[in-house]
C-alpha atoms as a PDB file:
ATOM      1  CA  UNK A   1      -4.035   5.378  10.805  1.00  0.00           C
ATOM      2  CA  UNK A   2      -6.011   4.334   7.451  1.00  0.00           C
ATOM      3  CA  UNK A   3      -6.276   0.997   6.173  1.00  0.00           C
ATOM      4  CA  UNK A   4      -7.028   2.451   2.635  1.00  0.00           C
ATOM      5  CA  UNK A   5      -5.786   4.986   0.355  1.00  0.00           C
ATOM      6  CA  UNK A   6      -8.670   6.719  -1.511  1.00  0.00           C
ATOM      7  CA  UNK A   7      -9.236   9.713  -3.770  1.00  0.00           C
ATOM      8  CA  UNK A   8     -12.178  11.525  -4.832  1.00  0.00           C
ATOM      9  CA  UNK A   9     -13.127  11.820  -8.713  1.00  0.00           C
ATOM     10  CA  UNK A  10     -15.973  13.730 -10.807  1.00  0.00           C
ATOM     11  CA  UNK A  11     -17.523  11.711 -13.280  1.00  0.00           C
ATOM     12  CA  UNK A  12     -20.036   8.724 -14.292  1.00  0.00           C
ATOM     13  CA  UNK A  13     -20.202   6.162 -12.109  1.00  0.00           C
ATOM     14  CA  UNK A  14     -19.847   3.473 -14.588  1.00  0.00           C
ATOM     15  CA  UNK A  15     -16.723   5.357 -16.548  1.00  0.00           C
ATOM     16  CA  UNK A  16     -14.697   5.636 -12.810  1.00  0.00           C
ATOM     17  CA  UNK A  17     -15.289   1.708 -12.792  1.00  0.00           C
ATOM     18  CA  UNK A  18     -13.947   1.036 -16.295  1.00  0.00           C
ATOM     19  CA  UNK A  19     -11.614   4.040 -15.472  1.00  0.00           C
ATOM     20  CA  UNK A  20      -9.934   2.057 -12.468  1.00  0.00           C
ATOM     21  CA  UNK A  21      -9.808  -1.372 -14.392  1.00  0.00           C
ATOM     22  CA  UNK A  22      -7.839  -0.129 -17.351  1.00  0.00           C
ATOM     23  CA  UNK A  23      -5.858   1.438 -14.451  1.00  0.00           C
ATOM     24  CA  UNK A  24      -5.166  -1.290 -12.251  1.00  0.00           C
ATOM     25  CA  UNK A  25      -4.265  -3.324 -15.541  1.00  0.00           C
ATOM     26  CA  UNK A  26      -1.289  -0.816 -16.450  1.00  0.00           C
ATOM     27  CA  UNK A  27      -0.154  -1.727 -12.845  1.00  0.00           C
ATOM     28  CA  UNK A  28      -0.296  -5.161 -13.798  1.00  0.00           C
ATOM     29  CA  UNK A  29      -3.458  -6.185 -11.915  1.00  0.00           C
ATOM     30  CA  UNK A  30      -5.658  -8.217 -13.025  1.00  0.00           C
ATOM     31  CA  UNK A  31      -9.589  -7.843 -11.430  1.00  0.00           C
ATOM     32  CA  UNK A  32     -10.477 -11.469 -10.792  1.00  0.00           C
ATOM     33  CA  UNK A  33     -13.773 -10.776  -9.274  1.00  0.00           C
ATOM     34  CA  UNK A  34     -16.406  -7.604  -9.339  1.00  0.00           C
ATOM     35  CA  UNK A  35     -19.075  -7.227  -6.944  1.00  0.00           C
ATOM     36  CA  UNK A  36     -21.850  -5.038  -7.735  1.00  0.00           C
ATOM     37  CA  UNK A  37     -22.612  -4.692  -3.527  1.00  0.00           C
ATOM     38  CA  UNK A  38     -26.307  -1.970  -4.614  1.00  0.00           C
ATOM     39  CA  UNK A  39     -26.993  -4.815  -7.224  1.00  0.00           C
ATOM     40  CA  UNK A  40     -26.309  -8.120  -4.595  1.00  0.00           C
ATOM     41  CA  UNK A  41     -28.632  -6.119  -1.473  1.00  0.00           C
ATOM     42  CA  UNK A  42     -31.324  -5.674  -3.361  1.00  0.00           C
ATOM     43  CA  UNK A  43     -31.372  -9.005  -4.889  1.00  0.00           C
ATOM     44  CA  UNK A  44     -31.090 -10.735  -1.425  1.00  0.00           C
ATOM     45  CA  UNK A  45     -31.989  -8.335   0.955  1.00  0.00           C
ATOM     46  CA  UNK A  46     -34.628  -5.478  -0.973  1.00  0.00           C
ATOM     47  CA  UNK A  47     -32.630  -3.032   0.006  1.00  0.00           C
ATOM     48  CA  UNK A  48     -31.700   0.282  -2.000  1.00  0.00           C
ATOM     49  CA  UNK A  49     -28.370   0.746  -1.947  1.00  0.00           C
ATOM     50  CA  UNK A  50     -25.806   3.900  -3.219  1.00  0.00           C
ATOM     51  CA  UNK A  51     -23.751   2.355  -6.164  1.00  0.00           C
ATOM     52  CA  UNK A  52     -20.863   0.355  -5.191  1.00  0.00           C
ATOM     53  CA  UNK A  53     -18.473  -2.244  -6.648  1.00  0.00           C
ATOM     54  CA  UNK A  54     -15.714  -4.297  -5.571  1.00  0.00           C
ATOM     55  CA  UNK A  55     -13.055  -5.118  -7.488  1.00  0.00           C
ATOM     56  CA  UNK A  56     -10.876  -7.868  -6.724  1.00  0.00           C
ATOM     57  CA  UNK A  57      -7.636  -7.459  -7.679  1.00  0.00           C
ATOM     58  CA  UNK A  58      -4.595  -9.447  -7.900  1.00  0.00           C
ATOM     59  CA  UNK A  59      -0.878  -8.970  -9.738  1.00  0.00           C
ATOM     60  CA  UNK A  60       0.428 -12.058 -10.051  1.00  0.00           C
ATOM     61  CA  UNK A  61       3.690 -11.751 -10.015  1.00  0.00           C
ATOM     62  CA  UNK A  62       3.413 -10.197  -6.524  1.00  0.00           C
ATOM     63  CA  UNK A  63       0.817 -12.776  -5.236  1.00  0.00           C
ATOM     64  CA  UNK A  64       3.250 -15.717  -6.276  1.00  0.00           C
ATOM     65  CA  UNK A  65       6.287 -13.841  -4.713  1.00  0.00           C
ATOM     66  CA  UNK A  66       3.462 -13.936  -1.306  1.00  0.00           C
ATOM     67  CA  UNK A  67       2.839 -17.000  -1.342  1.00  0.00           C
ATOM     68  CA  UNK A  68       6.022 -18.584  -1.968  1.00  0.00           C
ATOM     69  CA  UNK A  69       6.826 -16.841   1.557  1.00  0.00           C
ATOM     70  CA  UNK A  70       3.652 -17.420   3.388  1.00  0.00           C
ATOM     71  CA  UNK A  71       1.133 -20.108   1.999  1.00  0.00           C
ATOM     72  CA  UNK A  72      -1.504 -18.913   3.852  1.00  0.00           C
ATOM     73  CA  UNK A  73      -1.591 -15.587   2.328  1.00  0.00           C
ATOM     74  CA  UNK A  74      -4.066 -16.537  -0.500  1.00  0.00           C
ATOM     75  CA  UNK A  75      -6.550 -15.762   3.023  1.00  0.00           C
ATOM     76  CA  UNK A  76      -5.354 -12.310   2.246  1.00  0.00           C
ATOM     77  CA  UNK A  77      -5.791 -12.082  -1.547  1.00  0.00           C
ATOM     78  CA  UNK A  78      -7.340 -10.700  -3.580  1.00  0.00           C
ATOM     79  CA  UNK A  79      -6.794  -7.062  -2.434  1.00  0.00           C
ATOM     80  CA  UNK A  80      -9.951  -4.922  -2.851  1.00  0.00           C
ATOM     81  CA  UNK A  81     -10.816  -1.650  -4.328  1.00  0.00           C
ATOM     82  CA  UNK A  82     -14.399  -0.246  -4.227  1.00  0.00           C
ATOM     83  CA  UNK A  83     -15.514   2.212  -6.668  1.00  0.00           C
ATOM     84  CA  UNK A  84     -18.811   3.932  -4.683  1.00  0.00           C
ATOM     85  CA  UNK A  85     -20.830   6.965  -5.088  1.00  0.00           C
ATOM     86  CA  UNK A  86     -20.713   9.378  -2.641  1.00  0.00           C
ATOM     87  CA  UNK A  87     -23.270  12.218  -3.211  1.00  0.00           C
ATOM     88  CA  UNK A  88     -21.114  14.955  -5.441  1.00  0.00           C
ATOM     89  CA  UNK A  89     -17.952  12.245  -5.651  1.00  0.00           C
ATOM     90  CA  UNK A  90     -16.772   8.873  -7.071  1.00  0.00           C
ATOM     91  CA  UNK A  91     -14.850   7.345  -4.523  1.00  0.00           C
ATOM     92  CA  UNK A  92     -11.977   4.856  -5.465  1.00  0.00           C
ATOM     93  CA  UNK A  93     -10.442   3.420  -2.341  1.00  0.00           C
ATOM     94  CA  UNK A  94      -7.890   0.239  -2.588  1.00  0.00           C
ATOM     95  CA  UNK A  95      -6.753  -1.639   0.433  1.00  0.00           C
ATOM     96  CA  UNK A  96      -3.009  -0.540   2.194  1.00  0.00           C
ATOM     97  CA  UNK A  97      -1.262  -3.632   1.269  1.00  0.00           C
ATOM     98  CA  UNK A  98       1.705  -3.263   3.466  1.00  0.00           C
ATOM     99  CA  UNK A  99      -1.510  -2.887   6.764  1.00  0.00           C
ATOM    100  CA  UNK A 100      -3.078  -6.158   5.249  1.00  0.00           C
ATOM    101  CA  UNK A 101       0.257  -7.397   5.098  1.00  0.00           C
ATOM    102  CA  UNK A 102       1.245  -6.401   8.164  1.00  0.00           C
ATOM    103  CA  UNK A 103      -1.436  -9.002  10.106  1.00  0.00           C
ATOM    104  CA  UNK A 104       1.515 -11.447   8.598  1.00  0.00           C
ATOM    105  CA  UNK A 105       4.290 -10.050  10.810  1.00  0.00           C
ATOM    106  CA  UNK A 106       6.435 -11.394   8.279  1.00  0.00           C
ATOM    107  CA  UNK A 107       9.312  -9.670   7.257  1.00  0.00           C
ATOM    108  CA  UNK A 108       9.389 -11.610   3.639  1.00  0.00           C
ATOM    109  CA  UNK A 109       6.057  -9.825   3.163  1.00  0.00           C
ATOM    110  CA  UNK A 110       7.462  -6.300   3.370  1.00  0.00           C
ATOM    111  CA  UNK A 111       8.942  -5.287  -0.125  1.00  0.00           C
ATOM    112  CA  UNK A 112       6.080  -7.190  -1.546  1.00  0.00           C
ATOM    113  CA  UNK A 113       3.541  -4.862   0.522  1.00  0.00           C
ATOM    114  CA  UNK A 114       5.468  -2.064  -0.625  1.00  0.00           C
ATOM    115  CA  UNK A 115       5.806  -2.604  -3.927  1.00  0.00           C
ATOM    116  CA  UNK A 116       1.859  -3.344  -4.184  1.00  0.00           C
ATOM    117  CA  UNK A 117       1.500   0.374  -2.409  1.00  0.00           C
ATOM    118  CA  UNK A 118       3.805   2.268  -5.177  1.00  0.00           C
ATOM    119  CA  UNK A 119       1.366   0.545  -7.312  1.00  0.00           C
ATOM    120  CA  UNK A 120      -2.040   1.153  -5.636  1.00  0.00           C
ATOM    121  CA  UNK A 121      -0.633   4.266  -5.549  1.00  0.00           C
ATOM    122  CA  UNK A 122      -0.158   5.346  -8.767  1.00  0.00           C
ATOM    123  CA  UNK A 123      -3.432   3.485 -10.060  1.00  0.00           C
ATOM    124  CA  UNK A 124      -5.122   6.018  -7.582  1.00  0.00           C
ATOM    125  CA  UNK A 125      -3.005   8.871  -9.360  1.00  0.00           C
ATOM    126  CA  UNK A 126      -3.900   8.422 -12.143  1.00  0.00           C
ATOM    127  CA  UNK A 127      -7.782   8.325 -12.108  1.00  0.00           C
END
């Protein structure tokens, strides 16, 4: 079984980004952190690297909801996307929140992990 949902889509790398933000915001995500991974390897390590970012994001309203049940579910958040080039494709693929959620075994946690799905989802859809 995955541990991300993922689609495939033609285009500019740097539009899919942008693309997936404005998505993930009509979701009500915010991205609180983006990690240009090609970028970070070559500044550290020399290495070439195919373009890849990842996008932390968060909805609030869901995260607060999470941690009001489980305080130690911030050690879960933000839940990631990566945008990366993959030879003819732009892969998007976001994090299954109800398997990250699942490590919990909380049953508080489900609708919340659900609910972040629908959404993950439909920003996927969308693009």
């Amino acid at each position: 079984m995955s541990y991300t949902l993922q689609t495939r889509v033609h285009g500019e790398f740097d539009d899919v980004v942008s693309t997936t933000i404005d998505a993930l915001e009509d979701e009500g995500f915010g991205v609180l952190c983006d990690i240009d991974v090609q970028e970070t390897l070559q500044q550290k390590l020399d290495e070439n690297f195919r373009q890849y970012r990842i996008l932390g994001a968060c909805n609030p309203g869901l995260a607060h909801q999470g941690l009001e049940a489980d305080l130690d579910l911030g050690t879960l958040l933000p839940c990631n996307v990566v945008v990366y080039d993959d030879a003819d494709d732009i892969v998007v693929s976001a994090v299954d929140p109800q398997r990250l959620l699942g490590v919990a075994d909380d049953d508080a946690l489900d609708p919340i992990g659900a609910a972040a799905f629908e959404r993950f989802e439909r920003v996927l859809e969308s693009l």
